[in-house]
C-alpha atoms as a PDB file:
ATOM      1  CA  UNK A   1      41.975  50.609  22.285  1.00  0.00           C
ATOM      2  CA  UNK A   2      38.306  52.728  22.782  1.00  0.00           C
ATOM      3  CA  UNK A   3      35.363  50.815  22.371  1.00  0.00           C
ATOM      4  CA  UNK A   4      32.087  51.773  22.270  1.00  0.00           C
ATOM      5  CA  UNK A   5      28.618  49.573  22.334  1.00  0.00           C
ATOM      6  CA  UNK A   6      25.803  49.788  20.769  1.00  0.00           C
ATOM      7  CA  UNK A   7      23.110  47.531  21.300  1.00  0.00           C
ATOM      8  CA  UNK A   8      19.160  47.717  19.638  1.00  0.00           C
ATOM      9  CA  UNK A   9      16.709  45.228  21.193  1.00  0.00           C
ATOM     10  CA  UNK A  10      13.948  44.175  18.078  1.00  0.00           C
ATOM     11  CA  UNK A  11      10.976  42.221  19.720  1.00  0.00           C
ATOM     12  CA  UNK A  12       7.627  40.278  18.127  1.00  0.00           C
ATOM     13  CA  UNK A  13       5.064  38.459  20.024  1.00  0.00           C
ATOM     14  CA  UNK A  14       2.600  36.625  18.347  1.00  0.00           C
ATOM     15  CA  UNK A  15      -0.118  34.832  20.049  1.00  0.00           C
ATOM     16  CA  UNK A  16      -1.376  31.881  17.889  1.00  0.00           C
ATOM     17  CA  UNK A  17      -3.375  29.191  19.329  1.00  0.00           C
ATOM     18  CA  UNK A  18      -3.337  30.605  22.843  1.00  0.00           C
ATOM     19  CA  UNK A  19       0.909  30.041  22.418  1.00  0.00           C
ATOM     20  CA  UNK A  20       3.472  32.625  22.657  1.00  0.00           C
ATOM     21  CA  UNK A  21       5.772  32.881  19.794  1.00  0.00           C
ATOM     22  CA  UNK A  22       8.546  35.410  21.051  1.00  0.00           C
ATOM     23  CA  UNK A  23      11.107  36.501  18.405  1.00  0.00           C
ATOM     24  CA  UNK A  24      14.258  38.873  19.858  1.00  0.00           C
ATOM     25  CA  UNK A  25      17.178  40.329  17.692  1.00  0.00           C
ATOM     26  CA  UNK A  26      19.697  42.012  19.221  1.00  0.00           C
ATOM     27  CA  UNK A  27      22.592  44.049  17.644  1.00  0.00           C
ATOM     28  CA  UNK A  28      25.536  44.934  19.301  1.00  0.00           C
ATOM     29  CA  UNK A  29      27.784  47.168  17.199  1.00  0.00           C
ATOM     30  CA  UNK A  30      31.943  47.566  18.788  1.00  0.00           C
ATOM     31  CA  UNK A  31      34.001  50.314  17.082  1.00  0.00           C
ATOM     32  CA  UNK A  32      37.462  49.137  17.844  1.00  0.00           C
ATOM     33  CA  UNK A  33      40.219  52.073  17.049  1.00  0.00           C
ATOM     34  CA  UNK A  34      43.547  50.770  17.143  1.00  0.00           C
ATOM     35  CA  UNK A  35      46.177  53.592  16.580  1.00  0.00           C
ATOM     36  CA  UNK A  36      48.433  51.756  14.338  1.00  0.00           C
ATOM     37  CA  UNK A  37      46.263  49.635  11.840  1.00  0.00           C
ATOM     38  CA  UNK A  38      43.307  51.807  11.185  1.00  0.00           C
ATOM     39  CA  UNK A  39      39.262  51.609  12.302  1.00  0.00           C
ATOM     40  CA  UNK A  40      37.578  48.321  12.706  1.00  0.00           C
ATOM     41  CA  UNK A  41      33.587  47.742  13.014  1.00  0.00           C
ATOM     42  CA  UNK A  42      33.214  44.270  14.671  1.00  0.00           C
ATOM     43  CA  UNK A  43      29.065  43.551  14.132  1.00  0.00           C
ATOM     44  CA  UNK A  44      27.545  40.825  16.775  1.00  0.00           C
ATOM     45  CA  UNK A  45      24.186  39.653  16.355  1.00  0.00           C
ATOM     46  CA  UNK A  46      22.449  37.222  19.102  1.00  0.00           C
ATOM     47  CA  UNK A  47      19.635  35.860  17.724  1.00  0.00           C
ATOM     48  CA  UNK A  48      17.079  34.291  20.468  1.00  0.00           C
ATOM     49  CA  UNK A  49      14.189  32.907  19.736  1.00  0.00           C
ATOM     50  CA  UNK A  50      10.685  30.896  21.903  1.00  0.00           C
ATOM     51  CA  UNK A  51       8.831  29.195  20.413  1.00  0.00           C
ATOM     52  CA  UNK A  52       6.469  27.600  23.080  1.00  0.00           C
ATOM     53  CA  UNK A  53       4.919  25.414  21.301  1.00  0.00           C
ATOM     54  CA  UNK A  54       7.999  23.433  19.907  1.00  0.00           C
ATOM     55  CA  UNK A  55       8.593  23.403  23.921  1.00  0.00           C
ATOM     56  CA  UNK A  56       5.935  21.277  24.077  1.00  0.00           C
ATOM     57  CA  UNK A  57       3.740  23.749  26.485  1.00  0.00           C
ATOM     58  CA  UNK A  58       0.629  21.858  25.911  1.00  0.00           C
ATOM     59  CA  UNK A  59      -0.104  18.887  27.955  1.00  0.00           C
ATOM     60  CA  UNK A  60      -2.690  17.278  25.460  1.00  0.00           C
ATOM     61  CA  UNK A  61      -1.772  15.683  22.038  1.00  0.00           C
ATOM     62  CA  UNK A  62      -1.501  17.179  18.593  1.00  0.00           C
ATOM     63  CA  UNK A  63      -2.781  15.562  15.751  1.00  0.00           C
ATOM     64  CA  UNK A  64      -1.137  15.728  12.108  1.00  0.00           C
ATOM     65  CA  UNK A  65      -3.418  16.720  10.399  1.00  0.00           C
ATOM     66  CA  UNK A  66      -7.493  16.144  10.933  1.00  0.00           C
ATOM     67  CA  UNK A  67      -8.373  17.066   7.071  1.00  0.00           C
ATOM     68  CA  UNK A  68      -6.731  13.157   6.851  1.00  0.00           C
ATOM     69  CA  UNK A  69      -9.309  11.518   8.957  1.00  0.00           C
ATOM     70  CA  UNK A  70     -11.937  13.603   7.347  1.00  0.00           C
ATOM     71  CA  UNK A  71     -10.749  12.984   3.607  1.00  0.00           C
ATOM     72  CA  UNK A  72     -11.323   9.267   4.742  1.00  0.00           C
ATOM     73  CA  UNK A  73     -14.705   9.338   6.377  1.00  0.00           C
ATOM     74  CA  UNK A  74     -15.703  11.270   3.517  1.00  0.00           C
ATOM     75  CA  UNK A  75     -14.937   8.220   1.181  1.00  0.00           C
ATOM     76  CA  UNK A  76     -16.033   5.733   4.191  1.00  0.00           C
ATOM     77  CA  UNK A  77     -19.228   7.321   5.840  1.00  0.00           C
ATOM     78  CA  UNK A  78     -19.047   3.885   8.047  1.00  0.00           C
ATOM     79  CA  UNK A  79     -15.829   5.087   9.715  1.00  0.00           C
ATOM     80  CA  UNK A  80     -17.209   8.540  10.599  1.00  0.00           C
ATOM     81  CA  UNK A  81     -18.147   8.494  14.339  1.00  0.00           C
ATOM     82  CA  UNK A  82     -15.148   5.739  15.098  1.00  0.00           C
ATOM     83  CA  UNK A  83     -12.888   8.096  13.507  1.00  0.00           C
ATOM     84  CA  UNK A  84     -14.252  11.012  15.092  1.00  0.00           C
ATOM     85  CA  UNK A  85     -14.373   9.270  18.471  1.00  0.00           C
ATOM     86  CA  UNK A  86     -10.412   8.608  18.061  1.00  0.00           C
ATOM     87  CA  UNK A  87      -9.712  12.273  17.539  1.00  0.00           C
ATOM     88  CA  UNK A  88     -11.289  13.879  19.936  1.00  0.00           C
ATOM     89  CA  UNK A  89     -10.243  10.551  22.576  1.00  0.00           C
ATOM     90  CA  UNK A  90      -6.245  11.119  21.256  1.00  0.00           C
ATOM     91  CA  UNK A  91      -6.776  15.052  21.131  1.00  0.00           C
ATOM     92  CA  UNK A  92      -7.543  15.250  24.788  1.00  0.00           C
ATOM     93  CA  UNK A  93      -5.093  12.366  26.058  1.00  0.00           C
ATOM     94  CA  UNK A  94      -1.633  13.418  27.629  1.00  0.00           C
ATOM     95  CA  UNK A  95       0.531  10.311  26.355  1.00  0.00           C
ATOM     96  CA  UNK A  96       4.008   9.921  27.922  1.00  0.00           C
ATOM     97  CA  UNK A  97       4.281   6.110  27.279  1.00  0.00           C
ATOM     98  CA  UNK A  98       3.045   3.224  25.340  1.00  0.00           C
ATOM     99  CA  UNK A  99       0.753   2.119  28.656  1.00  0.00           C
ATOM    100  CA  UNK A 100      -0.931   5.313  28.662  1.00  0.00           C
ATOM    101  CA  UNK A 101      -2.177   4.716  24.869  1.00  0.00           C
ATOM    102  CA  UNK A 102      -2.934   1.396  26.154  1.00  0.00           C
ATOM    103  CA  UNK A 103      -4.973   2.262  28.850  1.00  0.00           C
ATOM    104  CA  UNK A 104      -6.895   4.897  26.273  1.00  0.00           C
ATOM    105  CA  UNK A 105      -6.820   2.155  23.474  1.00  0.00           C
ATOM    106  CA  UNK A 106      -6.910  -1.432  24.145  1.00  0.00           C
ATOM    107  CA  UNK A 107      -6.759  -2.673  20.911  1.00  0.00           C
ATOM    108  CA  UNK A 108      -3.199  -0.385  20.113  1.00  0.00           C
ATOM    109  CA  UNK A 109       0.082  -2.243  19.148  1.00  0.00           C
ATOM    110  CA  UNK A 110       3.443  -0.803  18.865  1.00  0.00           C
ATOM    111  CA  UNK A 111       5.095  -2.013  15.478  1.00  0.00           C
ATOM    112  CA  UNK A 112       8.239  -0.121  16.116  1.00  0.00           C
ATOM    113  CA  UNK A 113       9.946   2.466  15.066  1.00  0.00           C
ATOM    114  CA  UNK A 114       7.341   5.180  17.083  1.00  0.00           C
ATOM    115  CA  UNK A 115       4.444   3.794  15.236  1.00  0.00           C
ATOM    116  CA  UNK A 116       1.031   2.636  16.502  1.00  0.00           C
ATOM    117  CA  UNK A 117      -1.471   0.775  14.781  1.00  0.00           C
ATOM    118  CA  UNK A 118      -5.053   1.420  16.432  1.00  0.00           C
ATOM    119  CA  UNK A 119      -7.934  -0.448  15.461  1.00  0.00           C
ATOM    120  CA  UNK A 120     -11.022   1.332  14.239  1.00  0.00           C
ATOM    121  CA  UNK A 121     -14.522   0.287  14.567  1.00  0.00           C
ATOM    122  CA  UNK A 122     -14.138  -3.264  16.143  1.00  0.00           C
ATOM    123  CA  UNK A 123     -11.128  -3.911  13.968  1.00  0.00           C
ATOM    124  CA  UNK A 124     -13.107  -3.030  10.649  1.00  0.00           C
ATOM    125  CA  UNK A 125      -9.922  -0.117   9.908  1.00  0.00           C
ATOM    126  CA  UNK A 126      -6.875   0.196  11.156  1.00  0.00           C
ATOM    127  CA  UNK A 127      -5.192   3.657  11.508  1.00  0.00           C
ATOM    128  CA  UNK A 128      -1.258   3.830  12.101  1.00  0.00           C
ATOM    129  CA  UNK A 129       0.337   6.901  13.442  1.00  0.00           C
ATOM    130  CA  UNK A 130       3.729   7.704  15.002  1.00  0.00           C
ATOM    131  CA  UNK A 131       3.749   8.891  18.131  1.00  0.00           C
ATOM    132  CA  UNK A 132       6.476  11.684  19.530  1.00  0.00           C
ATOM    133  CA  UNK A 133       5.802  11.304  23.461  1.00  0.00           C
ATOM    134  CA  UNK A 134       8.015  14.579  24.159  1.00  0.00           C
ATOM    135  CA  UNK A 135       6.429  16.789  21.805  1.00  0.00           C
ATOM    136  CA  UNK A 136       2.931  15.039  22.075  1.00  0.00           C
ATOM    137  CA  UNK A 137       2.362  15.401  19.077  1.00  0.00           C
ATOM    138  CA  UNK A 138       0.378  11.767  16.618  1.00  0.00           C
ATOM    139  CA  UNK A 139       1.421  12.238  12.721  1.00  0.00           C
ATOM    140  CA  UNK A 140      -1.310   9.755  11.003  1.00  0.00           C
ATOM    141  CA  UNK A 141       0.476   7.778   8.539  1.00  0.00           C
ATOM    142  CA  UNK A 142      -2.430   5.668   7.191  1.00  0.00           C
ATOM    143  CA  UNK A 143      -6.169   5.067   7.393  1.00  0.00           C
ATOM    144  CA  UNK A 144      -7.362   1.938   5.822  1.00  0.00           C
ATOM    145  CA  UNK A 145      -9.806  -1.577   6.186  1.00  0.00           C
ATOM    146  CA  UNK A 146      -8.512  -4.800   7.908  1.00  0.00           C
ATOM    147  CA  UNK A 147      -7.531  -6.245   4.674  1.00  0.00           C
ATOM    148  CA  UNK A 148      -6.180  -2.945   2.793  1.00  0.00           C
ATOM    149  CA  UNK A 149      -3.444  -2.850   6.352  1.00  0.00           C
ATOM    150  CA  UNK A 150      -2.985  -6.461   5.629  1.00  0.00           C
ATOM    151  CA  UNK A 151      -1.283  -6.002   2.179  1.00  0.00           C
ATOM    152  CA  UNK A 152       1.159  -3.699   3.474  1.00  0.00           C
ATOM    153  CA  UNK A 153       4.531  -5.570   4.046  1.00  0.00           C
ATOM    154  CA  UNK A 154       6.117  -3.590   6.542  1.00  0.00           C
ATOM    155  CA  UNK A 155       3.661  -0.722   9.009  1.00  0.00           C
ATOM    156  CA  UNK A 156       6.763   0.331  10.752  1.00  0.00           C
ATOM    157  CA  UNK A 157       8.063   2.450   7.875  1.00  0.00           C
ATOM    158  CA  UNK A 158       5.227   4.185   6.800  1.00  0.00           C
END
């Protein structure tokens, strides 16, 4: 049996948000010639592929997404700067456990399920957000007054 190799390395880097996005193909092409059933191509293709931030590089938290905090201050001028003042307190925080949002947030609960409720502004609103520790990244599932949070039957499904 003669085989011969043939291998092409593709490579993209992308640098997005100060991350490294590395993308690598590689081909590896074996011409197998067996004498008594004819000429085979076997293809192999390893596909490899970083993405750093999925590794969770950054130490601080992501927020999903701000335009949702702003679409509600926009409605709610009142909520502006305690809204704000969340972001940019959760945006620089490096959360591993519910004691560390407690120790940022005294007025947090867990409702289960990964979600958070925060109060807002004394306890005027009421934000809930789930809260992946390993990725650090804070999806906000709703923004609402005391008494709109209190109709809603069941926060840890949202």
């Amino acid at each position: 049996m003669l085989a011969a190799n043939v291998y092409n390395n593709f490579q993209f880097q992308n640098y997005n948000d100060k991350k490294l996005h590395n993308i690598e193909l590689c081909f590896r092409i074996q011409k197998n010639v067996n004498l008594t059933a004819g000429t085979y191509y076997l293809f192999f293709v390893n596909f490899r592929m970083d993405l750093v931030s999925l590794q969770g590089n950054s130490k601080n938290m992501r927020i999903f997404v701000y335009k949702t905090l702003v679409d509600y201050y926009t409605k709610h001028p009142d909520s502006k700067s305690a809204l704000k003042d969340w972001f940019f307190k959760t945006k620089e925080s490096e959360w591993n456990n519910f004691a560390e949002i407690k120790n940022t947030f005294n007025g947090v609960d867990s409702v289960g399920n990964r979600r958070y409720v925060f109060n807002i502004k004394g306890n005027a609103y009421r934000l809930v957000a789930i809260v992946l520790f390993v990725p650090k990244y804070v999806y906000i599932r709703f923004i609402g007054t005391h008494a709109e949070y209190n109709k809603v039957k069941d926060s840890s499904t949202m």
